[in-house]
C-alpha atoms as a PDB file:
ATOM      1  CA  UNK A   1       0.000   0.000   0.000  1.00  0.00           C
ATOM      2  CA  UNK A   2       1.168   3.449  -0.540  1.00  0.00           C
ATOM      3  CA  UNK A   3       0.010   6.923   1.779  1.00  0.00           C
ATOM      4  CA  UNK A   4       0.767   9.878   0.647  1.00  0.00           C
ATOM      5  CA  UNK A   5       0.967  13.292   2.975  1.00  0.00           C
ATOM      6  CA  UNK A   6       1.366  16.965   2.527  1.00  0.00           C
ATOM      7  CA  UNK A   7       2.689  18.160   5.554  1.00  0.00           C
ATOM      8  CA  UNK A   8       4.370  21.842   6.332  1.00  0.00           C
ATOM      9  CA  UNK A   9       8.003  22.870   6.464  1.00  0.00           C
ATOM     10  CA  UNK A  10       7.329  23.705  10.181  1.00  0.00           C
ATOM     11  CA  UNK A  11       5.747  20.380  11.311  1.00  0.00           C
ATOM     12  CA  UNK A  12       7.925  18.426   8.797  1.00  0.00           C
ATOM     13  CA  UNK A  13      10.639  17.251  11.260  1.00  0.00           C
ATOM     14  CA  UNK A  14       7.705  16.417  14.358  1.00  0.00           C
ATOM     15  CA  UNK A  15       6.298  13.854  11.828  1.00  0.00           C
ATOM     16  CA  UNK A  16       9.040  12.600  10.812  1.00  0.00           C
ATOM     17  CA  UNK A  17      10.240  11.724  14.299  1.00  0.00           C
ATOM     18  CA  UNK A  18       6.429  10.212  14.829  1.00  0.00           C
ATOM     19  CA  UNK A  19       6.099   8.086  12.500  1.00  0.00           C
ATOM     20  CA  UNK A  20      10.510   7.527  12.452  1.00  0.00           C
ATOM     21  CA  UNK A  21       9.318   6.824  16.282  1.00  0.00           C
ATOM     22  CA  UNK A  22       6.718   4.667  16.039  1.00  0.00           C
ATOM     23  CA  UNK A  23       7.787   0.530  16.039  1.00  0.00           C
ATOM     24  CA  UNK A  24       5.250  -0.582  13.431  1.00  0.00           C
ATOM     25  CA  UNK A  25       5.259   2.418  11.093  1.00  0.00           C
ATOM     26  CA  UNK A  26       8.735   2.873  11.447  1.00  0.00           C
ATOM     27  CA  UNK A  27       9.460  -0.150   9.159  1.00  0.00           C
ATOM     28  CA  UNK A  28       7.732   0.777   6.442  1.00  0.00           C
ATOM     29  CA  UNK A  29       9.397   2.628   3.421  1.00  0.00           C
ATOM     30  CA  UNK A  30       8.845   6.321   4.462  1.00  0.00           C
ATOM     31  CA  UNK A  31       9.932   9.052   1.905  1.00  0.00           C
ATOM     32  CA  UNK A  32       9.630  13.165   2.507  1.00  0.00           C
ATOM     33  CA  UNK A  33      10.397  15.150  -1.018  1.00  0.00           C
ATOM     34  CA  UNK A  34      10.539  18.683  -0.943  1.00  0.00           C
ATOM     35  CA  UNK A  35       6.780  20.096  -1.895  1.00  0.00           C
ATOM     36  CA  UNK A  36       8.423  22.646  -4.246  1.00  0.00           C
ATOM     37  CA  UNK A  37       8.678  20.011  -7.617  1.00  0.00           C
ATOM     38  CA  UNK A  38       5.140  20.963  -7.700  1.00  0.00           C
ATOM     39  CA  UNK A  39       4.762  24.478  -6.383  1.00  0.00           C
ATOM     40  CA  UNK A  40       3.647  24.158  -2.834  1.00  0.00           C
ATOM     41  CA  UNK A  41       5.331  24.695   0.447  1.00  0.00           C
ATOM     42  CA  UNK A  42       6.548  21.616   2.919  1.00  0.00           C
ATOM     43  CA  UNK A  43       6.973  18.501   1.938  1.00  0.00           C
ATOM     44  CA  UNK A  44       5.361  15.811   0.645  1.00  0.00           C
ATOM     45  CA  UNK A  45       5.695  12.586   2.444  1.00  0.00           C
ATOM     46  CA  UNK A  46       5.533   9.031   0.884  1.00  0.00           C
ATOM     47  CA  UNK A  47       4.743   5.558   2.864  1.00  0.00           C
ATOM     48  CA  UNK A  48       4.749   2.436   1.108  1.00  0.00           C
ATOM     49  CA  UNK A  49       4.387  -0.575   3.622  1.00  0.00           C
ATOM     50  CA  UNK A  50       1.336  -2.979   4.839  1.00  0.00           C
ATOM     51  CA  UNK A  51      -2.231  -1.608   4.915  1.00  0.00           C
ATOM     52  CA  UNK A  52      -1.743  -1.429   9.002  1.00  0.00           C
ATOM     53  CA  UNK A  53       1.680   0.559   8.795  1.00  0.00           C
ATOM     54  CA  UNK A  54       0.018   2.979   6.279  1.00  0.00           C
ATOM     55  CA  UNK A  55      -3.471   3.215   8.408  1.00  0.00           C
ATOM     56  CA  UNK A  56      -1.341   3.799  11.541  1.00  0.00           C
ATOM     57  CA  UNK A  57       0.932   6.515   9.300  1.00  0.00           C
ATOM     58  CA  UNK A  58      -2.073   8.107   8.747  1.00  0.00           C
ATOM     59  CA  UNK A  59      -3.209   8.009  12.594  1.00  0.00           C
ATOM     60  CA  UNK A  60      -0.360   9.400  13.627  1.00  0.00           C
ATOM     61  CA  UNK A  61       0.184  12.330  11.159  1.00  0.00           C
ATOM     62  CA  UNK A  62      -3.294  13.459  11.676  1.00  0.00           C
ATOM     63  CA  UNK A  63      -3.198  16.844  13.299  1.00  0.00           C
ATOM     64  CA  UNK A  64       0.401  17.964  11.137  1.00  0.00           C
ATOM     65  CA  UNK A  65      -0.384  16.457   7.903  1.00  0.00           C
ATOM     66  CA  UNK A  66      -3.254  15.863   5.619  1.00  0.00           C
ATOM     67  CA  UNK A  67      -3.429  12.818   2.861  1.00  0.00           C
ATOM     68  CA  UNK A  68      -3.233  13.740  -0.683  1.00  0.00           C
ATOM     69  CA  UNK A  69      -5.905  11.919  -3.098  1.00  0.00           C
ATOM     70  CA  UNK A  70      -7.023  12.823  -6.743  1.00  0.00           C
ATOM     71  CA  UNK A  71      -5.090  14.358  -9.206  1.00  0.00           C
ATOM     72  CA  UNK A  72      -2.822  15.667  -6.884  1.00  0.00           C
ATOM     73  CA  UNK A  73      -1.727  12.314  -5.800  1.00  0.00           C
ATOM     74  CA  UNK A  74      -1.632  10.865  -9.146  1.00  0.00           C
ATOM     75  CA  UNK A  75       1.195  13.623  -9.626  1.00  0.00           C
ATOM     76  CA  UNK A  76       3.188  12.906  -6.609  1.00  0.00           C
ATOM     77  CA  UNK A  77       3.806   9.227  -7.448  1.00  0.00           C
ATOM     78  CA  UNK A  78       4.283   9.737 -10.625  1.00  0.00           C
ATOM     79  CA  UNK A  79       7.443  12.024  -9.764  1.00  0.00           C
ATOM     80  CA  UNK A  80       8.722   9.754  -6.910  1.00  0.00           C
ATOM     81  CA  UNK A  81       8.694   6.934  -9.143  1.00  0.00           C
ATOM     82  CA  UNK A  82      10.401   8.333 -11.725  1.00  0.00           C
ATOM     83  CA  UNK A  83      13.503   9.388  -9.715  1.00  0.00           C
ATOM     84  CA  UNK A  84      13.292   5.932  -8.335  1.00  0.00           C
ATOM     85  CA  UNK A  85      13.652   4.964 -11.541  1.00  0.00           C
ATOM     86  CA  UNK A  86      16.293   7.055 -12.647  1.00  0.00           C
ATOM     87  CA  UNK A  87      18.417   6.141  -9.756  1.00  0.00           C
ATOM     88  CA  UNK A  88      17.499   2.248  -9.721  1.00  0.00           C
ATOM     89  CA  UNK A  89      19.044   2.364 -13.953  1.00  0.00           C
ATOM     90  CA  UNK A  90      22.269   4.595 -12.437  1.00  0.00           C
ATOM     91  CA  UNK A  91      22.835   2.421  -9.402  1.00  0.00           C
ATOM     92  CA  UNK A  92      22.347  -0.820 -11.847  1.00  0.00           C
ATOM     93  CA  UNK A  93      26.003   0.375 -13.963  1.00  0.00           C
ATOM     94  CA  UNK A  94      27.680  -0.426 -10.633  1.00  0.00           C
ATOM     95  CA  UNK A  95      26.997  -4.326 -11.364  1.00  0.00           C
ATOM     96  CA  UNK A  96      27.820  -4.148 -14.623  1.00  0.00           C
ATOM     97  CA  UNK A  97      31.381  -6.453 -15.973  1.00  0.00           C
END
């Protein structure tokens, strides 16, 4: 499953010590990218993990961050998978013979 937050510059560092601090969400995959690749302020903050470590994400962040659905989402995840992409192909010439 995969949450993803808006959250602002101010509170940025609180949640990430949350959910960082938390036992179950903290092994999840959790992202925060800069809100500015699509013109808004704070960060944007991506958790891919179980349906319980996303719910519980989502708990926790509740009063600092809100979830980002529709278009706006679509966006997002499009951009974070593309740089994981981009660095997955660069990090791939290491193997290379």
């Amino acid at each position: 499953m995969e949450l993803i937050l808006h959250v602002r510059g101010a509170d940025s560092e609180k949640l990430r010590k949350i959910l960082l601090g938390d036992e179950l969400v903290s092994r999840a995959n959790i992202v925060f990218k800069d809100a500015k690749v699509l013109g808004k302020e704070g960060y944007y903050v991506r958790v891919l993990g179980s349906e319980e470590q996303c719910k519980k994400a989502l708990e926790l962040s509740k009063d600092l961050a809100e979830e980002v659905t529709g278009a706006e989402r679509e966006k997002v995840v499009s951009i974070l998978r593309e740089e994981d992409e981009r660095m997955l192909s660069g990090f791939s010439g290491i193997f290379r013979i």
